[in-house]
C-alpha atoms as a PDB file:
ATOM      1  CA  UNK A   1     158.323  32.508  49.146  1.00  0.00           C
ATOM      2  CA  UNK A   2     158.500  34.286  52.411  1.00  0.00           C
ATOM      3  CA  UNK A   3     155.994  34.043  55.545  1.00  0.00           C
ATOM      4  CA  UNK A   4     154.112  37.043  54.691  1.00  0.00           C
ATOM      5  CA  UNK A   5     153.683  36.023  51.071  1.00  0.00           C
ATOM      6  CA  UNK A   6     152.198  33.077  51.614  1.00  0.00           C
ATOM      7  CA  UNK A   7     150.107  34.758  53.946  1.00  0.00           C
ATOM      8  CA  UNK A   8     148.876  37.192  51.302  1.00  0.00           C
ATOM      9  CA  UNK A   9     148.468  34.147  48.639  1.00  0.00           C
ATOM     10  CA  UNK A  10     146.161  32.519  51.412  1.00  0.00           C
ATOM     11  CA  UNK A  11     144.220  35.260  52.311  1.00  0.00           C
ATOM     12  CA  UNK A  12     143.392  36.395  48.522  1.00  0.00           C
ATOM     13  CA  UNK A  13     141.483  32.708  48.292  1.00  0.00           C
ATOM     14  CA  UNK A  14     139.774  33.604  51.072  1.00  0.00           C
ATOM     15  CA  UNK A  15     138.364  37.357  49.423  1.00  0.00           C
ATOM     16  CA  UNK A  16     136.255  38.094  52.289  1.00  0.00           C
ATOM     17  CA  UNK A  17     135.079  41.757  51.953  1.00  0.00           C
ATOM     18  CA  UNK A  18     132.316  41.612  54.167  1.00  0.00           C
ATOM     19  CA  UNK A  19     133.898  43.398  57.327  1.00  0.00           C
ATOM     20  CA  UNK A  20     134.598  46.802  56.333  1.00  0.00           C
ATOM     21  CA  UNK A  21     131.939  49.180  55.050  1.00  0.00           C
ATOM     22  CA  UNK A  22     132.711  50.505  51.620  1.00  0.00           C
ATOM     23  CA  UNK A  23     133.781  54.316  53.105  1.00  0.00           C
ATOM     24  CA  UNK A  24     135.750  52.528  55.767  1.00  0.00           C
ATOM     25  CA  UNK A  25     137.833  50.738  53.358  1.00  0.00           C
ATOM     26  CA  UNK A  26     138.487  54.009  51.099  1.00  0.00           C
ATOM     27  CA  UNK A  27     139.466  55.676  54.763  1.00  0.00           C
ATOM     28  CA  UNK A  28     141.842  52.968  55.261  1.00  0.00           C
ATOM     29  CA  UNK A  29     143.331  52.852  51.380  1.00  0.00           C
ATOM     30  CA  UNK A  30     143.165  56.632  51.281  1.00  0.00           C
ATOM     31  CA  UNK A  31     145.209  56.738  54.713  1.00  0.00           C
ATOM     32  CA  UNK A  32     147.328  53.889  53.770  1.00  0.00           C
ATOM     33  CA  UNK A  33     148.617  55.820  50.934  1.00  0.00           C
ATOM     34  CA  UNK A  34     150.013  58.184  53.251  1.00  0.00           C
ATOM     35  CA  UNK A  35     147.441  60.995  53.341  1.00  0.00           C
ATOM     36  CA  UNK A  36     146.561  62.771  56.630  1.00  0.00           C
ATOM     37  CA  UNK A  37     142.612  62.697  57.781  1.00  0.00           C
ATOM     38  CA  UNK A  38     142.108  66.175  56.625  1.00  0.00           C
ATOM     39  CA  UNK A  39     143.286  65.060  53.142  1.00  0.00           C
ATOM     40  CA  UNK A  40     140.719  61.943  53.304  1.00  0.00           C
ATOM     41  CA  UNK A  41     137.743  64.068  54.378  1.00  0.00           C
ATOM     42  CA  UNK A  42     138.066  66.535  51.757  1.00  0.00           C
ATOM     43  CA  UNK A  43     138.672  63.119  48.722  1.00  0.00           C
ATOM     44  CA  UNK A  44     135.394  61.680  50.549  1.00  0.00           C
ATOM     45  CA  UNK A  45     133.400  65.073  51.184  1.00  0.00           C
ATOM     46  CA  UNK A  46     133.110  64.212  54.808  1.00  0.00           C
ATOM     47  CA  UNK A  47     134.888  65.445  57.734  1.00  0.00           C
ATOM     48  CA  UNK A  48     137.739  64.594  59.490  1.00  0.00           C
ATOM     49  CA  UNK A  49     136.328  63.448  62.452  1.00  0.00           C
ATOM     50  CA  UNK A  50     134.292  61.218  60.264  1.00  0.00           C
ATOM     51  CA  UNK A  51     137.521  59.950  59.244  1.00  0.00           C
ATOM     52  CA  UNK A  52     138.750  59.393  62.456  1.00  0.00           C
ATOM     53  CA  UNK A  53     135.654  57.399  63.761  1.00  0.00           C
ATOM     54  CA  UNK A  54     135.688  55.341  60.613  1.00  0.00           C
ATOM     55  CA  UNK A  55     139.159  54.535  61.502  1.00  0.00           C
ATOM     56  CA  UNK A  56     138.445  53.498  65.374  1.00  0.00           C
ATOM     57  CA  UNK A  57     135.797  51.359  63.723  1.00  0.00           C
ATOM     58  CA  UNK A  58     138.112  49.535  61.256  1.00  0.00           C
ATOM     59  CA  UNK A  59     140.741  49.151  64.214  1.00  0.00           C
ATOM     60  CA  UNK A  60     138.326  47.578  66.497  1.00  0.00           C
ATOM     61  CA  UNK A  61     136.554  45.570  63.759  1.00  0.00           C
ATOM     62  CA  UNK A  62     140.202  44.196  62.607  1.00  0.00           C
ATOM     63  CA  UNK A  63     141.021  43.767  66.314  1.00  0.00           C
ATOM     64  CA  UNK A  64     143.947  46.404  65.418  1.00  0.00           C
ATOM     65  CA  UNK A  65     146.129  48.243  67.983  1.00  0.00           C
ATOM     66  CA  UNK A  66     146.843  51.066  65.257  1.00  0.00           C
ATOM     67  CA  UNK A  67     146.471  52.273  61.472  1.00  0.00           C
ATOM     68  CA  UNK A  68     149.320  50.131  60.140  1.00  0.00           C
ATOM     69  CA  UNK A  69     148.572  47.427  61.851  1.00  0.00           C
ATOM     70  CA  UNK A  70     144.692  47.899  60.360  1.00  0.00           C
ATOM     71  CA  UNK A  71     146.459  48.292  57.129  1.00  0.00           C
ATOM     72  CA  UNK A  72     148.142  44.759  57.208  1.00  0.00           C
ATOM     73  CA  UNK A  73     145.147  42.977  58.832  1.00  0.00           C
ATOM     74  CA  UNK A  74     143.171  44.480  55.752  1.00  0.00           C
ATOM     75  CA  UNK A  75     145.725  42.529  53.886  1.00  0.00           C
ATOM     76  CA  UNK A  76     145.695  39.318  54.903  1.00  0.00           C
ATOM     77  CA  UNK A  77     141.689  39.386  55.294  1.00  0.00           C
ATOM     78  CA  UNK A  78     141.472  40.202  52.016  1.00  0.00           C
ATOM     79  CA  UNK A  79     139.244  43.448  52.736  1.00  0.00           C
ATOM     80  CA  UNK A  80     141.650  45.365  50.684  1.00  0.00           C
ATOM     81  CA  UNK A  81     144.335  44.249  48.433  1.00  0.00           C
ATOM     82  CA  UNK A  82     147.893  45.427  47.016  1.00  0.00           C
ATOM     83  CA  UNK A  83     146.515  46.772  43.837  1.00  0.00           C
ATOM     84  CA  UNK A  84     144.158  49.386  45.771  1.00  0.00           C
ATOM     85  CA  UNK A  85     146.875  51.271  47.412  1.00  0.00           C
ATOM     86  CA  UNK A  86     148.267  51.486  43.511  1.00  0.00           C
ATOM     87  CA  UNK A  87     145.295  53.634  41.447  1.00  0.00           C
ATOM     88  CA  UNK A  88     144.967  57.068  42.856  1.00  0.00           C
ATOM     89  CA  UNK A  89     140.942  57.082  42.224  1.00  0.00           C
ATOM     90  CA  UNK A  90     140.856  53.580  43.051  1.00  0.00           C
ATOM     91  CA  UNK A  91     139.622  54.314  47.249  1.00  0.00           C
ATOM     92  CA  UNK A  92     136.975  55.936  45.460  1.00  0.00           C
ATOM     93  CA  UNK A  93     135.272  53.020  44.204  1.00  0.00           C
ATOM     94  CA  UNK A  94     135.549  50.315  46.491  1.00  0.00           C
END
């Protein structure tokens, strides 16, 4: 088992879900699975500079110094998990 699994196994026990708001983490899963904030804003009926605040938020609330790195801290805080970036409607009902 490699660093970052074991990591991952850890931080599923753990299943905090308390840091991000519910539209943050469909911003982030949305934007993790590779679509731009344009593409977000029009899934989420908001607009794109919605998406972009919600994203500063999540980077400072993760203590992130950019999207991907957001993306992995997600990960091993358990605020989002493998099996979101999977389902396409899935962002929608975290």
């Amino acid at each position: 088992m490699t660093t970052i699994q074991t990591a991952l196994s850890a931080a599923t026990t753990i299943k905090r879900r308390d840091v991000l708001t519910r539209r943050e983490r469909a911003c982030l899963v949305l934007t993790g699975r590779g679509q731009s904030e344009k593409e977000v804003a029009q899934k989420l009926d908001i607009s794109p500079n919605t998406v972009r605040v919600h994203i500063e938020n999540i980077k400072r609330k993760l203590g992130a110094s950019n999207k991907s790195h957001a993306l992995i801290l997600s990960l091993l805080l358990g605020e989002t998990e493998l099996n979101d970036f999977d389902d396409a409607d899935a962002a929608l009902q975290l």
